[in-house]
N, C-alpha and C. Protein backbone atom coordinates (compact mmCIF):
# COMPACT_ATOMS: atom_id res chain seq x y z
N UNK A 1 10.84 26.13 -3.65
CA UNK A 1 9.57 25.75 -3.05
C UNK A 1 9.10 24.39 -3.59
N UNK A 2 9.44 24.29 -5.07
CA UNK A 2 8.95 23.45 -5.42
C UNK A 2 9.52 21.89 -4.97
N UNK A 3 10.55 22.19 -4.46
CA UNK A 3 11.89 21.31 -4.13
C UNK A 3 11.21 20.45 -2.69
N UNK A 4 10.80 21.52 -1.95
CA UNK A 4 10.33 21.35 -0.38
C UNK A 4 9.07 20.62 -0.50
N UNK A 5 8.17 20.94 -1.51
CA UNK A 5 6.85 20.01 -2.33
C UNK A 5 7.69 18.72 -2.13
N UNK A 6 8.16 18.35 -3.35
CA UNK A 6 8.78 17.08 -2.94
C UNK A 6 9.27 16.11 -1.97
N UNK A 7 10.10 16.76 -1.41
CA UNK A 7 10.13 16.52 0.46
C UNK A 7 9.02 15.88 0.54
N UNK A 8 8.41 17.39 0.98
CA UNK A 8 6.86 16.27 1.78
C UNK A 8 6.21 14.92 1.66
N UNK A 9 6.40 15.01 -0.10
CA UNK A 9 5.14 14.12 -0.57
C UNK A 9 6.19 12.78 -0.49
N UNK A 10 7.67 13.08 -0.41
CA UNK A 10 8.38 11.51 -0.21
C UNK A 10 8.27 11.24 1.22
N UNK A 11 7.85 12.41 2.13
CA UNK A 11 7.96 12.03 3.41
C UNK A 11 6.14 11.45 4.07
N UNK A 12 5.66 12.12 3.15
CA UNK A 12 3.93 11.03 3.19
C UNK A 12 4.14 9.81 2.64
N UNK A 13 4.84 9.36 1.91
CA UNK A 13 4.61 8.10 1.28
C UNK A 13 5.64 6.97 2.16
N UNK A 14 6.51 7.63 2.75
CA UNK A 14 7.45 6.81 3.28
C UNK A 14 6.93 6.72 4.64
N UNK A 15 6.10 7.37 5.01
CA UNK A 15 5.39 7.29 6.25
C UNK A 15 4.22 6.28 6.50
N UNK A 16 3.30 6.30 5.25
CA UNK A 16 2.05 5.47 4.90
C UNK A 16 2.95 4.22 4.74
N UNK A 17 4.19 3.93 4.19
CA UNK A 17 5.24 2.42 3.71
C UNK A 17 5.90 2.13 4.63
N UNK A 18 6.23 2.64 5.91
CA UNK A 18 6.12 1.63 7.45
C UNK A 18 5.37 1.11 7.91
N UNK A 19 3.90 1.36 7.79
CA UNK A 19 3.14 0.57 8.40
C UNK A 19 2.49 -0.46 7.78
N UNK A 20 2.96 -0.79 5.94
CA UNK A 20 2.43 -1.68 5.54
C UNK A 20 3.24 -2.92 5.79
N UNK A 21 4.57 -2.66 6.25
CA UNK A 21 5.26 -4.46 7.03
C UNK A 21 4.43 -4.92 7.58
N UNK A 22 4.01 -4.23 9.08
CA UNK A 22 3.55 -4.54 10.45
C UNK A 22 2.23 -5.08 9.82
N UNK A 23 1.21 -4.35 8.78
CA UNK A 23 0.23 -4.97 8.04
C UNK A 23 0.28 -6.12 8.01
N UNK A 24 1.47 -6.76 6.91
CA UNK A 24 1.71 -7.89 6.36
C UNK A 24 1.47 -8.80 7.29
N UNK A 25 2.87 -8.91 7.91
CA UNK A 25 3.48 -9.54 9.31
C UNK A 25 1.67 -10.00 10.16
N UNK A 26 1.01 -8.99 10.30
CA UNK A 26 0.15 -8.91 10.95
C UNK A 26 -1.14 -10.42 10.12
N UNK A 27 -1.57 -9.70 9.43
CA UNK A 27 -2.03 -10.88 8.47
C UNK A 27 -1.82 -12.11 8.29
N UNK A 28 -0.24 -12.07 7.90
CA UNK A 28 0.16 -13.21 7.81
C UNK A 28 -0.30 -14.45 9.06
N UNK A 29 0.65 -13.55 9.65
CA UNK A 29 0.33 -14.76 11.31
C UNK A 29 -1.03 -14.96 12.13
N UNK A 30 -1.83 -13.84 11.44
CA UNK A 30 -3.35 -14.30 12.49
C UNK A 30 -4.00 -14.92 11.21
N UNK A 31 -4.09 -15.27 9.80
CA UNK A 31 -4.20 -16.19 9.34
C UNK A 31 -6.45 -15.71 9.42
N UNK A 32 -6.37 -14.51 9.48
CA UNK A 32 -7.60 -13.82 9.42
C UNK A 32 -7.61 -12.73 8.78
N UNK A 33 -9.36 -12.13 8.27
CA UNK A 33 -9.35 -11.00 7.96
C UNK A 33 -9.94 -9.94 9.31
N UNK A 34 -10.11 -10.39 10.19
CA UNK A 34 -10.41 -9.47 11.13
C UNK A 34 -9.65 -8.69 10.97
N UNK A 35 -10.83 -7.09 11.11
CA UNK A 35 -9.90 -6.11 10.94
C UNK A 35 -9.02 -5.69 10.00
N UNK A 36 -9.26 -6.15 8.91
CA UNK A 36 -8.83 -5.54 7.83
C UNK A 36 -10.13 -5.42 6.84
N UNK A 37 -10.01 -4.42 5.83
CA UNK A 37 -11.30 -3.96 5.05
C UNK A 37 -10.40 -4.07 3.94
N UNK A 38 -11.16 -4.87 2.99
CA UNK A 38 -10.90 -4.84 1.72
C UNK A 38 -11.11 -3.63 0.91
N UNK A 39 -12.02 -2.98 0.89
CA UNK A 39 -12.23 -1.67 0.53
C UNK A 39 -11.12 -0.60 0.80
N UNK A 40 -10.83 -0.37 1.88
CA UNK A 40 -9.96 0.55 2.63
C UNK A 40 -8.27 0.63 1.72
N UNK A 41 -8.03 -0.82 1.40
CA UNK A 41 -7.13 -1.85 0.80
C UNK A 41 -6.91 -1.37 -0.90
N UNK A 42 -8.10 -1.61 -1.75
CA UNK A 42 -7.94 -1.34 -2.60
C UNK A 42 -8.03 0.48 -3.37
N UNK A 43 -9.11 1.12 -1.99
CA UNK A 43 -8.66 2.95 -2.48
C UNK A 43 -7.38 3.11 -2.02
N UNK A 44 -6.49 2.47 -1.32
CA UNK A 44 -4.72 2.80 -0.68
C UNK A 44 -4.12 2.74 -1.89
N UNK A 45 -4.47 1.35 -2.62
CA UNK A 45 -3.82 0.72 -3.51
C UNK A 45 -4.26 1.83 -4.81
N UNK A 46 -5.42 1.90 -5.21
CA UNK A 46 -6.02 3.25 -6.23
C UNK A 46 -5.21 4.33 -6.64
N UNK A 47 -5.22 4.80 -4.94
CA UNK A 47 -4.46 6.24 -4.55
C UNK A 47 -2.80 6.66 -5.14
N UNK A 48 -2.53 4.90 -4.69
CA UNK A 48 -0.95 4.76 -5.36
C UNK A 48 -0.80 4.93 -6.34
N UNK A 49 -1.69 4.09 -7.56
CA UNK A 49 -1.39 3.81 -8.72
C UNK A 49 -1.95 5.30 -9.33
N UNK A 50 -2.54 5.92 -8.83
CA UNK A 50 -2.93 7.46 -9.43
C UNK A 50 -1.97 8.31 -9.12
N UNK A 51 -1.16 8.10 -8.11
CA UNK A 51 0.59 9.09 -7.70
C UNK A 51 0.95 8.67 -8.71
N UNK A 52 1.52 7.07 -9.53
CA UNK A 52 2.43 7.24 -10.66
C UNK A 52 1.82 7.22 -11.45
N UNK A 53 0.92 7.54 -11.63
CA UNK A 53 0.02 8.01 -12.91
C UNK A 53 0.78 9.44 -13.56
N UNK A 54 0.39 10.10 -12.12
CA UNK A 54 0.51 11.43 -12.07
C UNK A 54 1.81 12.06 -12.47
N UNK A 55 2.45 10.96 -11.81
CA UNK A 55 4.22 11.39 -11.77
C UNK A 55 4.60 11.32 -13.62
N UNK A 56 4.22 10.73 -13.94
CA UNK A 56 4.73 9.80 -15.74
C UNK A 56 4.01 10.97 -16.45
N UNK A 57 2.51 11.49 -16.60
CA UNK A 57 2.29 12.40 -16.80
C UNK A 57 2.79 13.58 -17.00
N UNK A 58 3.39 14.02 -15.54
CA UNK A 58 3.88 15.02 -15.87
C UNK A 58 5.79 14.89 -15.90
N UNK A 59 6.06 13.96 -16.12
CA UNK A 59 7.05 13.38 -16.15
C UNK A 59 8.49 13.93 -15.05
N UNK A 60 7.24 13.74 -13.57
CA UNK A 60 8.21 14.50 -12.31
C UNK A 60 8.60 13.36 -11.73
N UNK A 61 9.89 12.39 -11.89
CA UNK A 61 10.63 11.03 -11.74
C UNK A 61 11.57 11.88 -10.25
N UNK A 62 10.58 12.43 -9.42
CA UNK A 62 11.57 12.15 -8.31
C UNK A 62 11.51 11.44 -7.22
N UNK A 63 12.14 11.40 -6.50
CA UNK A 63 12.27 10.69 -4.87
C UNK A 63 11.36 10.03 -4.54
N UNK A 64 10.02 11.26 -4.57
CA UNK A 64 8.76 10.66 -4.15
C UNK A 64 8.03 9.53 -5.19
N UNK A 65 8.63 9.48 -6.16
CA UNK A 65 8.31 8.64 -7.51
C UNK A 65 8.20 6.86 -6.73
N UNK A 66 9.68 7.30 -6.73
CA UNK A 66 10.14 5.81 -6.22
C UNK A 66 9.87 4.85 -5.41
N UNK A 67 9.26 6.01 -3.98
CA UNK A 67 8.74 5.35 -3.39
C UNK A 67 7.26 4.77 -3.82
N UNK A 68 6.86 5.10 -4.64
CA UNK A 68 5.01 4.61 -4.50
C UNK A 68 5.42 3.06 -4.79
N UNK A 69 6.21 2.91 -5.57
CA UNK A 69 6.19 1.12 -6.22
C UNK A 69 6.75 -0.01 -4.98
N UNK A 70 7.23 0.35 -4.22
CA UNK A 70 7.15 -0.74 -2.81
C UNK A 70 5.63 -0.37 -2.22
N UNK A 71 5.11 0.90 -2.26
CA UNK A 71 3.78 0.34 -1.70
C UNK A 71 2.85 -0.28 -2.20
N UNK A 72 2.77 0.25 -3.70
CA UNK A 72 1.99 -0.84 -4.63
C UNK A 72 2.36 -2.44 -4.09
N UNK A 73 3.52 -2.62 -3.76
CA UNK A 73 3.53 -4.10 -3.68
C UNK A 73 3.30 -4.72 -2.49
N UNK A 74 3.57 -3.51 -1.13
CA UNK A 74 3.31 -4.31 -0.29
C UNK A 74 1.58 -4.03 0.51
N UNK A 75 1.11 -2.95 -0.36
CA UNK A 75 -0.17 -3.23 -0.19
C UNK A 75 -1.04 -4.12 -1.31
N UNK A 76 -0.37 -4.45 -2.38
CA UNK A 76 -1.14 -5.79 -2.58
C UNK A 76 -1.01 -7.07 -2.12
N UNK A 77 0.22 -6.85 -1.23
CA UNK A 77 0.34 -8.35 -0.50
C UNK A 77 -0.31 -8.07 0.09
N UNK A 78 -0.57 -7.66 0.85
CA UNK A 78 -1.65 -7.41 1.49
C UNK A 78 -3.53 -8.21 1.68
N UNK A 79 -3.17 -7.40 0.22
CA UNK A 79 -4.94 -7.75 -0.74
C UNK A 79 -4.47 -9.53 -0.85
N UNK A 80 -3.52 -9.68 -1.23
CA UNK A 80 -3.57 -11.07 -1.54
C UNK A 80 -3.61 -12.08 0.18
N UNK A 81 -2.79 -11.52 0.94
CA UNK A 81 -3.33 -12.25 2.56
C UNK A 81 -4.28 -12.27 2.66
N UNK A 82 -5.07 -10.91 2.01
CA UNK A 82 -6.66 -11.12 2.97
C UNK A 82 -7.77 -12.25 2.08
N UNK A 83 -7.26 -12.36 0.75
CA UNK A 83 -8.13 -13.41 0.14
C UNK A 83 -7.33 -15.08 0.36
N UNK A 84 -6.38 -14.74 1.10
CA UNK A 84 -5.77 -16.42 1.86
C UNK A 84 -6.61 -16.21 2.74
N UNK A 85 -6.57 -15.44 3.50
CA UNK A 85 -7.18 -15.81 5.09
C UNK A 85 -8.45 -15.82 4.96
N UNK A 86 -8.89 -14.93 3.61
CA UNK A 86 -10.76 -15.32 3.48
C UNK A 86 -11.07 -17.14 3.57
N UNK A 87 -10.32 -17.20 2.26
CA UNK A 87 -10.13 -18.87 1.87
C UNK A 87 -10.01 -19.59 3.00
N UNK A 88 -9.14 -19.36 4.62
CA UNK A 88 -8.43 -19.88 5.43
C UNK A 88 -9.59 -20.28 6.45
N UNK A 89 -10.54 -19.30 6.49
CA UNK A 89 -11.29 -18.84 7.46
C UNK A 89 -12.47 -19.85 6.93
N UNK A 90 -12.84 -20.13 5.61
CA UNK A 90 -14.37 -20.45 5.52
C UNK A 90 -13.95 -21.73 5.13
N UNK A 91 -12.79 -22.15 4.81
CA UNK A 91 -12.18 -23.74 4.90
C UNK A 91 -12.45 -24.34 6.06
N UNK A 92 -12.44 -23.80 7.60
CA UNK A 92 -12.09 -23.93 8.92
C UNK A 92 -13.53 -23.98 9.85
N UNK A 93 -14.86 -23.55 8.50
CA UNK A 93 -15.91 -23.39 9.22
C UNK A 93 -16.37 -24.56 8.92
């Protein structure tokens, strides 16, 4: 059971870590923060860093482990587009 736990929680995280490309990608090229919330951004980012909190704690290094650290990174690229495009945006006004 406990095995099938695992499953899941690599198959939530790998699910929430497709859509942070299209994020990026997204950002990147409209060169705005429309539509993105900084807030929203940094509890994603929170949430992550409290999974490997959790994981090291109890020292459960599996599957689902692995994945949190590409989202840590590509939801702080993220955080970091949206303070370019803040910068981008009030340069432009």
């Amino acid at each position: 059971m406990h095995e099938l736990a695992s499953i899941f929680e690599t198959l939530m995280i790998i699910s929430f870590g497709v859509s942070w490309p299209l994020s990026i990608v997204r950002s990147y090229r409209s060169r705005s923060t429309k539509g993105k919330s900084l807030l929203f951004m940094c509890f994603i980012l929170f949430g992550y860093i409290c999974g490997i909190a959790s994981k090291c704690m109890t020292s459960t290094y599996n599957l689902a482990f692995w994945f949190y650290f590409p989202n840590v990174i590509m939801v702080s690229t993220d955080i970091c587009l949206y303070f370019r495009n803040r910068k981008l945006e009030t340069s432009t006004k």
